[in-house]
C-alpha atoms as a PDB file:
ATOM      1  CA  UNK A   1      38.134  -1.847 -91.563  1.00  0.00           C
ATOM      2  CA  UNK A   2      35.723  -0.747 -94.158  1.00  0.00           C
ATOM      3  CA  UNK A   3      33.095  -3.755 -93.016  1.00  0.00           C
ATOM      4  CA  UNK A   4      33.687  -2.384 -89.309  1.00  0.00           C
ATOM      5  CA  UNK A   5      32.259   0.874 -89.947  1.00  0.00           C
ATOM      6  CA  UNK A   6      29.414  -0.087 -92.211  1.00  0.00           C
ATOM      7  CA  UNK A   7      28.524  -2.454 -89.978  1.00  0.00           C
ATOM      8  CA  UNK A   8      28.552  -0.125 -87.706  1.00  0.00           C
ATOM      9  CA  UNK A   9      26.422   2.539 -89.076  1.00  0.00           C
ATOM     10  CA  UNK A  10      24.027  -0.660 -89.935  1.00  0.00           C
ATOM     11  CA  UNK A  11      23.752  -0.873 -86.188  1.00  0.00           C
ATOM     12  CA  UNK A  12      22.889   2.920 -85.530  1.00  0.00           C
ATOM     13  CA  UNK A  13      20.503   2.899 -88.308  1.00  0.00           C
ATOM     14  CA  UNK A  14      18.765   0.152 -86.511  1.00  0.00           C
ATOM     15  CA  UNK A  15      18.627   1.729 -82.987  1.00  0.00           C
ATOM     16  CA  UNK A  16      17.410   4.959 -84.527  1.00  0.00           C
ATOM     17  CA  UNK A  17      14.468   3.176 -86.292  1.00  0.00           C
ATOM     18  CA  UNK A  18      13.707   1.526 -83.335  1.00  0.00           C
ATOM     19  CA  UNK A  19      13.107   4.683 -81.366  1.00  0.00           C
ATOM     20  CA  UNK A  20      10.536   5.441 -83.776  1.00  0.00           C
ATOM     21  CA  UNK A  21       6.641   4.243 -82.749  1.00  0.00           C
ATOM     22  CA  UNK A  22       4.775   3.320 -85.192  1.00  0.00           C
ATOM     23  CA  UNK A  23       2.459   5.695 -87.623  1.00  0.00           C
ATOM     24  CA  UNK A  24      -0.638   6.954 -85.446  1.00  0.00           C
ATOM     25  CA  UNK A  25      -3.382   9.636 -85.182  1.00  0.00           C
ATOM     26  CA  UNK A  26      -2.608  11.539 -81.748  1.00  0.00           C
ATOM     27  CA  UNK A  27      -5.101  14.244 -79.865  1.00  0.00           C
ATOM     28  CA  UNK A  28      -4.746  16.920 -77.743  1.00  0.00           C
ATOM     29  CA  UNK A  29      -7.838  17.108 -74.959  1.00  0.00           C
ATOM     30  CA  UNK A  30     -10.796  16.767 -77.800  1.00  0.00           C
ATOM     31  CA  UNK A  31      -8.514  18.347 -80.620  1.00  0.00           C
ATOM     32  CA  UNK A  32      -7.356  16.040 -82.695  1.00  0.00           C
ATOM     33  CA  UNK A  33      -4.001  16.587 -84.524  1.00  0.00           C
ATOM     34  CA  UNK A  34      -3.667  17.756 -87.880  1.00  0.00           C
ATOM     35  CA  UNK A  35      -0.512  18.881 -90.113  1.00  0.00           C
ATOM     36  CA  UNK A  36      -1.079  22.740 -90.532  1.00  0.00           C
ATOM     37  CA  UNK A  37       0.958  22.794 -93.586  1.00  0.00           C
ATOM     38  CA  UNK A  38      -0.380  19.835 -95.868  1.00  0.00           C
ATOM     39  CA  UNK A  39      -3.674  18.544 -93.846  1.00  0.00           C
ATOM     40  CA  UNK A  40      -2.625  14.918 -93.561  1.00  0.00           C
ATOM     41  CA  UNK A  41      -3.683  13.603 -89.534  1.00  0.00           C
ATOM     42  CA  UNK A  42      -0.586  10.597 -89.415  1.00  0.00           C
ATOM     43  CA  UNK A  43       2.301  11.225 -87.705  1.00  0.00           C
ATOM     44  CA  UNK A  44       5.540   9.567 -86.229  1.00  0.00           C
ATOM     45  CA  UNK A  45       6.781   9.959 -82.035  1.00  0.00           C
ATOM     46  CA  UNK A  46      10.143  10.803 -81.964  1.00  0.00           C
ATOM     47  CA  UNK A  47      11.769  11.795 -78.123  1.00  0.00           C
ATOM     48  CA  UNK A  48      14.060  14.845 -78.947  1.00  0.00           C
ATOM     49  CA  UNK A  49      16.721  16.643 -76.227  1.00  0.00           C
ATOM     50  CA  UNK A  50      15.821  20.288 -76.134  1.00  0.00           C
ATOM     51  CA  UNK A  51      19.873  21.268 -75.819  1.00  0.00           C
ATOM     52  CA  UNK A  52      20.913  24.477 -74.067  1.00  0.00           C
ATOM     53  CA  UNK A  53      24.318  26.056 -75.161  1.00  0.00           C
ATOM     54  CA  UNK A  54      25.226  26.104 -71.182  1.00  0.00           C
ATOM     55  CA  UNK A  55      24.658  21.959 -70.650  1.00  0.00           C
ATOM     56  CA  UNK A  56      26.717  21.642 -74.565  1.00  0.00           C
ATOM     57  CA  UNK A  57      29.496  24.070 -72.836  1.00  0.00           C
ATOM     58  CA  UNK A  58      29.678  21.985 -70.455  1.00  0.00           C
ATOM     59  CA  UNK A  59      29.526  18.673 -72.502  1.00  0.00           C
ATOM     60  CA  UNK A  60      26.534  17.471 -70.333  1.00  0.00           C
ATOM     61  CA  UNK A  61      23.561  17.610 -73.125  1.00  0.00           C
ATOM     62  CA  UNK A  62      22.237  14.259 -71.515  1.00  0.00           C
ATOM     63  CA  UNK A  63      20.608  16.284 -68.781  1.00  0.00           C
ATOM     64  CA  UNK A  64      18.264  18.530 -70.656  1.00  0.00           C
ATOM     65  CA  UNK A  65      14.925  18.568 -70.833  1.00  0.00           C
ATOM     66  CA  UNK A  66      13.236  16.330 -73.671  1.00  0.00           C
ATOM     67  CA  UNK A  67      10.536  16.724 -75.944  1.00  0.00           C
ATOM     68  CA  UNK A  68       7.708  15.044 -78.046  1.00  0.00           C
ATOM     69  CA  UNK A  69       8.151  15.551 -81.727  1.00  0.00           C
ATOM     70  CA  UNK A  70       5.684  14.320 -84.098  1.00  0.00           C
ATOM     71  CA  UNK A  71       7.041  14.353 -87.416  1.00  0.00           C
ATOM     72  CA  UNK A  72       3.986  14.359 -90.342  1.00  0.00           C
ATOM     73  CA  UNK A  73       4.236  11.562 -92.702  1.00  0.00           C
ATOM     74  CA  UNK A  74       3.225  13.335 -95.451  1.00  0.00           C
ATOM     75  CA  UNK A  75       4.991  16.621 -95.617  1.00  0.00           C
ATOM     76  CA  UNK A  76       7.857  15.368 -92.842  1.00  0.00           C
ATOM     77  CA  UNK A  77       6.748  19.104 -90.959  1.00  0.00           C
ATOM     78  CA  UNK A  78       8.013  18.550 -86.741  1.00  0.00           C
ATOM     79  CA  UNK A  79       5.713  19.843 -84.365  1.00  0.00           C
ATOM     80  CA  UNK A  80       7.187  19.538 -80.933  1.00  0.00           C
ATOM     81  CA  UNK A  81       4.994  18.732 -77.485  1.00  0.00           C
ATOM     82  CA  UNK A  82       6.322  19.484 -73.788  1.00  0.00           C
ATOM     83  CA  UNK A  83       3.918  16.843 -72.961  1.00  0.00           C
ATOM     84  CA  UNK A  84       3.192  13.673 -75.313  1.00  0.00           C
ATOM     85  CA  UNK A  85      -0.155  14.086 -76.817  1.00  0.00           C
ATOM     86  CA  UNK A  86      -2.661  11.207 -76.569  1.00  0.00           C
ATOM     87  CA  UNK A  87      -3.116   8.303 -78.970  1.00  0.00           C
ATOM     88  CA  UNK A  88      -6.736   8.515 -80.639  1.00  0.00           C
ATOM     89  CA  UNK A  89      -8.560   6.280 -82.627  1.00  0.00           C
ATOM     90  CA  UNK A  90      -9.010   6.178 -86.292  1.00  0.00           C
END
């Protein structure tokens, strides 16, 4: 039983890592992106649900709205987007 579950949280660690993109620079119209606490310009995508307490009353969380969160690589600071921002160059 104790394989079962460690396999099993194996398995959700995987899924969860594989909704992460990759490290990137992202940009905002001609701003580009920086981390306003530590500086540092690389950040991970993550897709978060912005709950409401009504939709978790109701136990129906999978219809609310999501969001782009870019999580800084340095300082791990989450800066959430309605709208993803654009990829940009390095």
């Amino acid at each position: 039983m104790k394989n079962t579950f460690g396999s099993i949280g194996a398995g959700l660690k995987a899924a969860a890592k594989s909704l992460v993109t990759p490290t990137t620079r992202y940009r905002v119209g001609d701003i580009s992106l920086i981390c306003p606490v530590c500086g540092h310009d690389e950040f991970d995508r993550r897709e978060m649900l912005m709950n409401t307490s009504g939709m978790s009353f109701m136990d129906l969380d999978w219809l609310n709205s999501s969001a782009c969160a870019l999580v800084c690589q340095k300082c791990k600071r989450i800066e959430l987007f309605a709208e993803t921002p654009s990829e940009r160059q390095a």
